[in-house]
PDB file of N, CA and C in Angstrom:
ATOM      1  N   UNK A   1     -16.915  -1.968  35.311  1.00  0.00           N
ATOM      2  CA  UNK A   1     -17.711  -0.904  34.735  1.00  0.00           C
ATOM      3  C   UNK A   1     -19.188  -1.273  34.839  1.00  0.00           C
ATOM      4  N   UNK A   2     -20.009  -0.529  35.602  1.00  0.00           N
ATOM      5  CA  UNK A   2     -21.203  -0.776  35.644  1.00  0.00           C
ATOM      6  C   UNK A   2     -22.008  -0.107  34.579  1.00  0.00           C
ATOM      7  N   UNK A   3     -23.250  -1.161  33.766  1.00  0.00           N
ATOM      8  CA  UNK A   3     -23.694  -0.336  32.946  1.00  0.00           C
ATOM      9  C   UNK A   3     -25.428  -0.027  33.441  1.00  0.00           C
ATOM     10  N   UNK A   4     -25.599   1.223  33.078  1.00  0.00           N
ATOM     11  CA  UNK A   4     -26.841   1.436  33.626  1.00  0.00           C
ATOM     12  C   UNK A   4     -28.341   1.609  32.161  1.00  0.00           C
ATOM     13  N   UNK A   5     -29.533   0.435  32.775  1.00  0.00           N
ATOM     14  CA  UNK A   5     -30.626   0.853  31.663  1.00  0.00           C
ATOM     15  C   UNK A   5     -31.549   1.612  31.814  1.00  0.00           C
ATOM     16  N   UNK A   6     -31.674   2.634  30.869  1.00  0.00           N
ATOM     17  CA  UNK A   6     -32.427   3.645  30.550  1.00  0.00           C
ATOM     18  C   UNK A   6     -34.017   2.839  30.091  1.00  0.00           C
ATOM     19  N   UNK A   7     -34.773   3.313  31.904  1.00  0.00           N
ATOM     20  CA  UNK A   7     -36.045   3.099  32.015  1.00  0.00           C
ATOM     21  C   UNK A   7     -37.007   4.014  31.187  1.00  0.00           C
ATOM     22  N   UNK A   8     -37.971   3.270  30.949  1.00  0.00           N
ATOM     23  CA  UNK A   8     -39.246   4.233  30.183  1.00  0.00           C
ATOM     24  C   UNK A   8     -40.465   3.630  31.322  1.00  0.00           C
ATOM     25  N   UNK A   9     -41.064   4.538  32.082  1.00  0.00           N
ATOM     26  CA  UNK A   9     -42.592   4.057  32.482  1.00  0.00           C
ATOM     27  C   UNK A   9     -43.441   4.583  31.979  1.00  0.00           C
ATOM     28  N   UNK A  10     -44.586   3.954  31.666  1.00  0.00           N
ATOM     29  CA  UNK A  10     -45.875   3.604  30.765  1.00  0.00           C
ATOM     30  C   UNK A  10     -46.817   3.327  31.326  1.00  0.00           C
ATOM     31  N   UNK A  11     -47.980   4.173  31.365  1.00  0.00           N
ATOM     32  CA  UNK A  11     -49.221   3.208  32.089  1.00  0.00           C
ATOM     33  C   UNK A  11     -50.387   3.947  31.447  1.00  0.00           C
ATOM     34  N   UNK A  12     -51.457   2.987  31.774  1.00  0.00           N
ATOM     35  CA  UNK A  12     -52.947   2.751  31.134  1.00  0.00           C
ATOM     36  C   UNK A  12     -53.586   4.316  32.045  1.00  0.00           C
ATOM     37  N   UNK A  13     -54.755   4.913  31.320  1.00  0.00           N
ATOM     38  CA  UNK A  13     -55.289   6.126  32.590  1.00  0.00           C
ATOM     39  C   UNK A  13     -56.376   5.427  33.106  1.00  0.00           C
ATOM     40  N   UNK A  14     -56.224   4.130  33.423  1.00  0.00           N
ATOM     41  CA  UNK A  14     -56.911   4.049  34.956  1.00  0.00           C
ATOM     42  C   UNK A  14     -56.374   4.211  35.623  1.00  0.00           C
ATOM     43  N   UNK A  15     -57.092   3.793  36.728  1.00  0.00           N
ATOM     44  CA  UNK A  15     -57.034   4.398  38.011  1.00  0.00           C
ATOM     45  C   UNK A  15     -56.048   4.018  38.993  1.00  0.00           C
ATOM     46  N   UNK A  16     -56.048   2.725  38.893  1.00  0.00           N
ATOM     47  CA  UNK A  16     -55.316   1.535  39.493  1.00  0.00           C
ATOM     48  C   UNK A  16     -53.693   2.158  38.903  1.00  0.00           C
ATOM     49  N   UNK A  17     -53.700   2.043  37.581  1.00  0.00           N
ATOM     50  CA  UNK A  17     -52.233   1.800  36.655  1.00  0.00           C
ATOM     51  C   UNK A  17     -52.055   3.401  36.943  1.00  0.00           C
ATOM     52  N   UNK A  18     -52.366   4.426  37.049  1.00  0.00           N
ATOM     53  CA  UNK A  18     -51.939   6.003  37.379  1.00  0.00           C
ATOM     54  C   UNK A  18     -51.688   5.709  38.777  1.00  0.00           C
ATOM     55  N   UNK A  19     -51.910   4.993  39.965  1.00  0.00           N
ATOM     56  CA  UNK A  19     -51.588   5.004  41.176  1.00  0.00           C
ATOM     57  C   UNK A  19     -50.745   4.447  41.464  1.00  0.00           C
ATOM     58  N   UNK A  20     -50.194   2.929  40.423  1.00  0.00           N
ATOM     59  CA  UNK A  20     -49.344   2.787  40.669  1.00  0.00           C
ATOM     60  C   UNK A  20     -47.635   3.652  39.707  1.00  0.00           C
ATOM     61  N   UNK A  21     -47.779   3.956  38.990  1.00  0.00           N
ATOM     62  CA  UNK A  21     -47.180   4.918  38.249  1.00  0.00           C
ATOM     63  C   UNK A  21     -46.379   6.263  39.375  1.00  0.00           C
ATOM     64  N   UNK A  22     -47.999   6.801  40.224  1.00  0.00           N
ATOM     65  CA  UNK A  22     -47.429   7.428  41.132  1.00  0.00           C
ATOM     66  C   UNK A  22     -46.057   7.033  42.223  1.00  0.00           C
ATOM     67  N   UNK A  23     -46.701   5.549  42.707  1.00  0.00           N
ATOM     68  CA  UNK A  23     -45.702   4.955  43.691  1.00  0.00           C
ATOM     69  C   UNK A  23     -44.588   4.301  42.867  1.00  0.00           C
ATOM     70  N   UNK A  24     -44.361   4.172  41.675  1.00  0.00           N
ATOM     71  CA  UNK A  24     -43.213   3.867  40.930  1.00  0.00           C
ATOM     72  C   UNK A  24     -42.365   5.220  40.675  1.00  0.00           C
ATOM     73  N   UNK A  25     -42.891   6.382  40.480  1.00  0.00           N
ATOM     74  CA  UNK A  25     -41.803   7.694  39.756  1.00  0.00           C
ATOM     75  C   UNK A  25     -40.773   8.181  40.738  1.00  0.00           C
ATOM     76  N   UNK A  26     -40.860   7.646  41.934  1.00  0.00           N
ATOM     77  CA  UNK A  26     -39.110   8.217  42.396  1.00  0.00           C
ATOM     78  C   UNK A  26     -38.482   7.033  42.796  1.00  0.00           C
ATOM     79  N   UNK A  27     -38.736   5.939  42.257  1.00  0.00           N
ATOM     80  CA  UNK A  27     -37.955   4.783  42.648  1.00  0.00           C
ATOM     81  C   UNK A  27     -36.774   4.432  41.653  1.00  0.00           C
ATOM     82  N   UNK A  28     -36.884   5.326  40.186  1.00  0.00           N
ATOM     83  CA  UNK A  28     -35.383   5.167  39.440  1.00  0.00           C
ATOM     84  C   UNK A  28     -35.741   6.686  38.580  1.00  0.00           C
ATOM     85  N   UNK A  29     -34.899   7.026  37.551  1.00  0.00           N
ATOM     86  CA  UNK A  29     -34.422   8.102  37.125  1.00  0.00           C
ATOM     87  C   UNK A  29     -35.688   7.350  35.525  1.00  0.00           C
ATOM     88  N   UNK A  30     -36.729   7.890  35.300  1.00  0.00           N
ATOM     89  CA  UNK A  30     -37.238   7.351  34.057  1.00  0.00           C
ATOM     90  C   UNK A  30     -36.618   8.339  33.248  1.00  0.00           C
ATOM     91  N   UNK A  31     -37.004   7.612  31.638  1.00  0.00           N
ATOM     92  CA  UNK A  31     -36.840   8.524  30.652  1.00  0.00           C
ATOM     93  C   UNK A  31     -37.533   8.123  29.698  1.00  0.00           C
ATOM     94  N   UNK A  32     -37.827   9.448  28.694  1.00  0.00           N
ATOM     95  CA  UNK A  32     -38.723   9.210  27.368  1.00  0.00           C
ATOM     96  C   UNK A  32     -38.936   7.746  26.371  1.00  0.00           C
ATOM     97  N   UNK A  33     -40.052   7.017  26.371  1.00  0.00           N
ATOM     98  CA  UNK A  33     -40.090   5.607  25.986  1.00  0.00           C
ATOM     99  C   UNK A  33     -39.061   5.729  24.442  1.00  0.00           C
ATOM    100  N   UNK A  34     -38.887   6.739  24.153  1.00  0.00           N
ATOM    101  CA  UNK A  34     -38.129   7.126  22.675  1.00  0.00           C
ATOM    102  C   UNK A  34     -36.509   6.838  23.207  1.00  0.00           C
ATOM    103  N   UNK A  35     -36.103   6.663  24.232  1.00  0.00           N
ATOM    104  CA  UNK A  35     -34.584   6.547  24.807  1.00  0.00           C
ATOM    105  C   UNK A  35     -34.832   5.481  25.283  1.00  0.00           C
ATOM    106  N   UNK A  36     -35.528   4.583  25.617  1.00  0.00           N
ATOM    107  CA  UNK A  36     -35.471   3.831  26.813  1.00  0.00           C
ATOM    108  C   UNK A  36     -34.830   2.250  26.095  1.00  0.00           C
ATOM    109  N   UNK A  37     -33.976   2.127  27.214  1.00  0.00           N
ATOM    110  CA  UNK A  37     -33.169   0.275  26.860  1.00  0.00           C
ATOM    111  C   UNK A  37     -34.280  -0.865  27.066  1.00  0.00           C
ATOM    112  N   UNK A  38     -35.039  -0.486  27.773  1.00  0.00           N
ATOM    113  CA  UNK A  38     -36.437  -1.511  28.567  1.00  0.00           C
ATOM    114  C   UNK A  38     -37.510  -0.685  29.029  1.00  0.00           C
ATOM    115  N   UNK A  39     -38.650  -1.279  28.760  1.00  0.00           N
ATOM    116  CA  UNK A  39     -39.792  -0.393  28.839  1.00  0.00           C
ATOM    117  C   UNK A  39     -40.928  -1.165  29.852  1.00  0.00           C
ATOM    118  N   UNK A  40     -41.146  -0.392  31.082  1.00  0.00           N
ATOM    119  CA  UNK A  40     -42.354  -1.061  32.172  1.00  0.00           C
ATOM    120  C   UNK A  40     -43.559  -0.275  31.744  1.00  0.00           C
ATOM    121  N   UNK A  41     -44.670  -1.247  31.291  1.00  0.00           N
ATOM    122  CA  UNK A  41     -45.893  -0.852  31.330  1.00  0.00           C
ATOM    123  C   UNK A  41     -47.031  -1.452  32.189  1.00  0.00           C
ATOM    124  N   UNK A  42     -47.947  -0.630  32.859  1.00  0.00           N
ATOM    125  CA  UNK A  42     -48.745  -0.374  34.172  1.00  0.00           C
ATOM    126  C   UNK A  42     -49.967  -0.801  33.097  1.00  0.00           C
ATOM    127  N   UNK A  43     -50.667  -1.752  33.310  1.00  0.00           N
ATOM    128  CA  UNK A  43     -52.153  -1.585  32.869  1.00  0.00           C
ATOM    129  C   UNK A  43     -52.426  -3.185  32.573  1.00  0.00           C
ATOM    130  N   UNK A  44     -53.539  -3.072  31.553  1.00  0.00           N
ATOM    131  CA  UNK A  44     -53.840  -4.421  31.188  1.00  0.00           C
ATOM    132  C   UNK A  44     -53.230  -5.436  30.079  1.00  0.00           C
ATOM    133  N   UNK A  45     -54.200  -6.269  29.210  1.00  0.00           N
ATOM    134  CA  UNK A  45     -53.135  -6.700  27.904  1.00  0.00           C
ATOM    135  C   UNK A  45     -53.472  -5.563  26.671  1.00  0.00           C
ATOM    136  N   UNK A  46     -54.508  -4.950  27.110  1.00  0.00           N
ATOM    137  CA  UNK A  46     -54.407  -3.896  25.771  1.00  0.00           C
ATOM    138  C   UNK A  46     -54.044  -2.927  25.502  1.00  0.00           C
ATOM    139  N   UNK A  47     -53.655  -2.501  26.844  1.00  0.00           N
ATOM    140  CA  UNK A  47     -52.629  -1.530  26.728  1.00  0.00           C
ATOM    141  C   UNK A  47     -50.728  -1.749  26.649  1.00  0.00           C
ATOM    142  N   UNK A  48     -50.859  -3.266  27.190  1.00  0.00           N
ATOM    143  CA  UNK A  48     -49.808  -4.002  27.040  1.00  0.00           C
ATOM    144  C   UNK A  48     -48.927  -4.122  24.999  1.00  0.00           C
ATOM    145  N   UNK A  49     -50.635  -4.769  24.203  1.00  0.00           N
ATOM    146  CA  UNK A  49     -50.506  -4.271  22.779  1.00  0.00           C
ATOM    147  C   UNK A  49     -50.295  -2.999  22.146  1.00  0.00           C
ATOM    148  N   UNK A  50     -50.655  -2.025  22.897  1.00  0.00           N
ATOM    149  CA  UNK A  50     -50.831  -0.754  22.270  1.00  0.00           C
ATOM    150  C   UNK A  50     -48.929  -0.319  22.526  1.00  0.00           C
ATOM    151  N   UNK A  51     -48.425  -0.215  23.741  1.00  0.00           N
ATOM    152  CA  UNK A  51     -47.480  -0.074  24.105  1.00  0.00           C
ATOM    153  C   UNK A  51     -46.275  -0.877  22.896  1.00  0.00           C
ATOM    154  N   UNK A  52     -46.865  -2.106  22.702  1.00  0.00           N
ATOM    155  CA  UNK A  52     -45.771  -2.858  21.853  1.00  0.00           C
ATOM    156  C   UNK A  52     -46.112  -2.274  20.278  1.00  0.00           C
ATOM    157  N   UNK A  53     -47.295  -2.031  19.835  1.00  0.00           N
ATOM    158  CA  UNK A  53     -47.333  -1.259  18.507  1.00  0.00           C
ATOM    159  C   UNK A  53     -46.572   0.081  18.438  1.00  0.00           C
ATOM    160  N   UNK A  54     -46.852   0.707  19.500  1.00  0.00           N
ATOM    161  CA  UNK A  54     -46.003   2.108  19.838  1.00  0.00           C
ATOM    162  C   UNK A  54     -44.660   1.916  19.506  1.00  0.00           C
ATOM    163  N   UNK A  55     -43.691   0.534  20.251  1.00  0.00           N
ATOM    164  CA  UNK A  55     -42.651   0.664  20.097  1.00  0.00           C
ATOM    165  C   UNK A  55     -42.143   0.295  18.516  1.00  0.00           C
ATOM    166  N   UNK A  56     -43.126  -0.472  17.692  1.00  0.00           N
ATOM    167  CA  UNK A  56     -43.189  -1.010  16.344  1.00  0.00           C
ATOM    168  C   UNK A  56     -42.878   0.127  15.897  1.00  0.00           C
ATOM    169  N   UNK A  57     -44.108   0.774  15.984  1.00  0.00           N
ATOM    170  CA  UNK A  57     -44.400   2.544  14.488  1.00  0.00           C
ATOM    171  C   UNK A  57     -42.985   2.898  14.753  1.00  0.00           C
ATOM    172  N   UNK A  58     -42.185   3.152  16.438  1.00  0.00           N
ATOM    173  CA  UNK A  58     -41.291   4.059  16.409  1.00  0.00           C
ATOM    174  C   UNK A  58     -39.959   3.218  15.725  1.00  0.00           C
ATOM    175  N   UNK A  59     -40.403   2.023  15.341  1.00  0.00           N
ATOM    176  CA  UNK A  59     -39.048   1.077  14.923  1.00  0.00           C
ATOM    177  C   UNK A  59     -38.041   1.200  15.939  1.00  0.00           C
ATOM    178  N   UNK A  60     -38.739   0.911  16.813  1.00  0.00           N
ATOM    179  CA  UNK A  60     -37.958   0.142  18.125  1.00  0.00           C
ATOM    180  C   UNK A  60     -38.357  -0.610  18.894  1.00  0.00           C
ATOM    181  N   UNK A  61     -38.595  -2.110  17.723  1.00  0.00           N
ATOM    182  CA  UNK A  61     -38.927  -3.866  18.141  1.00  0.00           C
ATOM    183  C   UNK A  61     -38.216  -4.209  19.060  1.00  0.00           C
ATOM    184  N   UNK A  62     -36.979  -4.271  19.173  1.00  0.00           N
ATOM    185  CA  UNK A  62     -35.756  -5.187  20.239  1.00  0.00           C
ATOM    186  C   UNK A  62     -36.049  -4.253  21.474  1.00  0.00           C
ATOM    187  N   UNK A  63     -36.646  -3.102  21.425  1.00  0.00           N
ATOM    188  CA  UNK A  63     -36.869  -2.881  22.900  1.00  0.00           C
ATOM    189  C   UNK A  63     -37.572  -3.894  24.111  1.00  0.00           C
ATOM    190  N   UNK A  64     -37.411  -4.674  25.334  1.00  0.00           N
ATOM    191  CA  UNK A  64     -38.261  -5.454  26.187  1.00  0.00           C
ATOM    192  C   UNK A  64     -39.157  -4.632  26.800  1.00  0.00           C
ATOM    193  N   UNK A  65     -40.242  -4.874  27.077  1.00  0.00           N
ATOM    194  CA  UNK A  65     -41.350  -4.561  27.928  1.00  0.00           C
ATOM    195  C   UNK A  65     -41.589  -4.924  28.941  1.00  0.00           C
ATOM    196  N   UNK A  66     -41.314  -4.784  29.952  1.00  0.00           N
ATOM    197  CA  UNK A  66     -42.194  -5.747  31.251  1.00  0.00           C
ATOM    198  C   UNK A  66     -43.594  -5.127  31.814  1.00  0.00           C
ATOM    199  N   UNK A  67     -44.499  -5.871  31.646  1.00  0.00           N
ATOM    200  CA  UNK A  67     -46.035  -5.888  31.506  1.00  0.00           C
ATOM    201  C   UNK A  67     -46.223  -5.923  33.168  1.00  0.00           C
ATOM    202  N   UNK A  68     -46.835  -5.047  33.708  1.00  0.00           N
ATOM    203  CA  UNK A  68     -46.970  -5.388  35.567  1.00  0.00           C
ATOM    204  C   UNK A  68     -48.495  -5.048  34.962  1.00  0.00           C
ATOM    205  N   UNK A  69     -49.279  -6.223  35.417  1.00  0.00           N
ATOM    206  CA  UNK A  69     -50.597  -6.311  35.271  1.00  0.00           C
ATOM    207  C   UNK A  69     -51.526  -5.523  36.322  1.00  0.00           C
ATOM    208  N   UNK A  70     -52.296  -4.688  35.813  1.00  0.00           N
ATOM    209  CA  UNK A  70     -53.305  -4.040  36.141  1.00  0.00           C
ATOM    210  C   UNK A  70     -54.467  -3.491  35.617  1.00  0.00           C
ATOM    211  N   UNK A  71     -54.770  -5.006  35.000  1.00  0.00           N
ATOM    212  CA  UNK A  71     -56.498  -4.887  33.940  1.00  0.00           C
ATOM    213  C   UNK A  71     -56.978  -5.998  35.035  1.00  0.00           C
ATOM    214  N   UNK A  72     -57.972  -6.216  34.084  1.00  0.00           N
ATOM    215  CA  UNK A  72     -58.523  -7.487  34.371  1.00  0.00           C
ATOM    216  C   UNK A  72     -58.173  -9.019  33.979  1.00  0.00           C
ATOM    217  N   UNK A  73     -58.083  -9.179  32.966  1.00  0.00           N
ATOM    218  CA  UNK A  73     -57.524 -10.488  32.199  1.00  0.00           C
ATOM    219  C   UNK A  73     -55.829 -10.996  33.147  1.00  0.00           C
ATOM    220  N   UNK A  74     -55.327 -10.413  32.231  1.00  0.00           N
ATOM    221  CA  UNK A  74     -53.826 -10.069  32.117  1.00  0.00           C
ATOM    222  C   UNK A  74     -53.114 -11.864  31.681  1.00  0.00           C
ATOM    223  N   UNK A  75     -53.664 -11.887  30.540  1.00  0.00           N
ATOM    224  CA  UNK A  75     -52.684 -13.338  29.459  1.00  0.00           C
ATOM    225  C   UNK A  75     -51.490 -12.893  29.308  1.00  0.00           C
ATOM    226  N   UNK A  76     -51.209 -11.667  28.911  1.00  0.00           N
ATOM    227  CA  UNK A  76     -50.019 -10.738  28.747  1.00  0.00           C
ATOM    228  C   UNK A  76     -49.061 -10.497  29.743  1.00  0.00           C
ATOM    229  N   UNK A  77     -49.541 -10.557  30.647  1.00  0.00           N
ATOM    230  CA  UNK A  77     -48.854  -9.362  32.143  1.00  0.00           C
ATOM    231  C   UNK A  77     -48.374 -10.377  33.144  1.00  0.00           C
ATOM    232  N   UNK A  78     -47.307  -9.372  33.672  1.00  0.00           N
ATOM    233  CA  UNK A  78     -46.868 -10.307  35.257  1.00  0.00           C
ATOM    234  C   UNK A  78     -47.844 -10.004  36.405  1.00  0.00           C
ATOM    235  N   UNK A  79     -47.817 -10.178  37.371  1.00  0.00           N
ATOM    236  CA  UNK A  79     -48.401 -10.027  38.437  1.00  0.00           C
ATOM    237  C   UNK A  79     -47.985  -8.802  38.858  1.00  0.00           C
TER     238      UNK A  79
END
């Protein structure tokens, strides 16, 4: 039985993180960060925080994030 996770994509409105957002939206089936099993967010570390407070308020901590860096810094983010 294969089980499948319900993606959420997320990104910062720059420029960079909306372009890549573009070249990410037909590569899996996303869905509302309010459903999602794991959550990819596009941007820097502060939008990386904002994203993880988001999932706090909605009291949904145990959700994972994977951070694909596209600020400047990125202490937070993968490559």
């Amino acid at each position: 039985m294969t089980t499948y996770l319900r993606r959420a994509l997320v990104a910062s409105p720059t420029a960079q993180a909306q372009a890549a957002r573009a070249s990410l939206a037909d590569a899996w089936d996303w869905c509302p960060i309010e459903q999602a099993d794991v959550v990819i967010a596009l941007g820097g570390d502060g939008f990386m925080l904002q994203t993880l407070h988001t999932l706090l308020d909605m009291r949904r901590a145990s959700v994972p994030v994977f951070g694909m860096n596209l600020g400047t810094v990125g202490f937070l983010m993968n490559e």
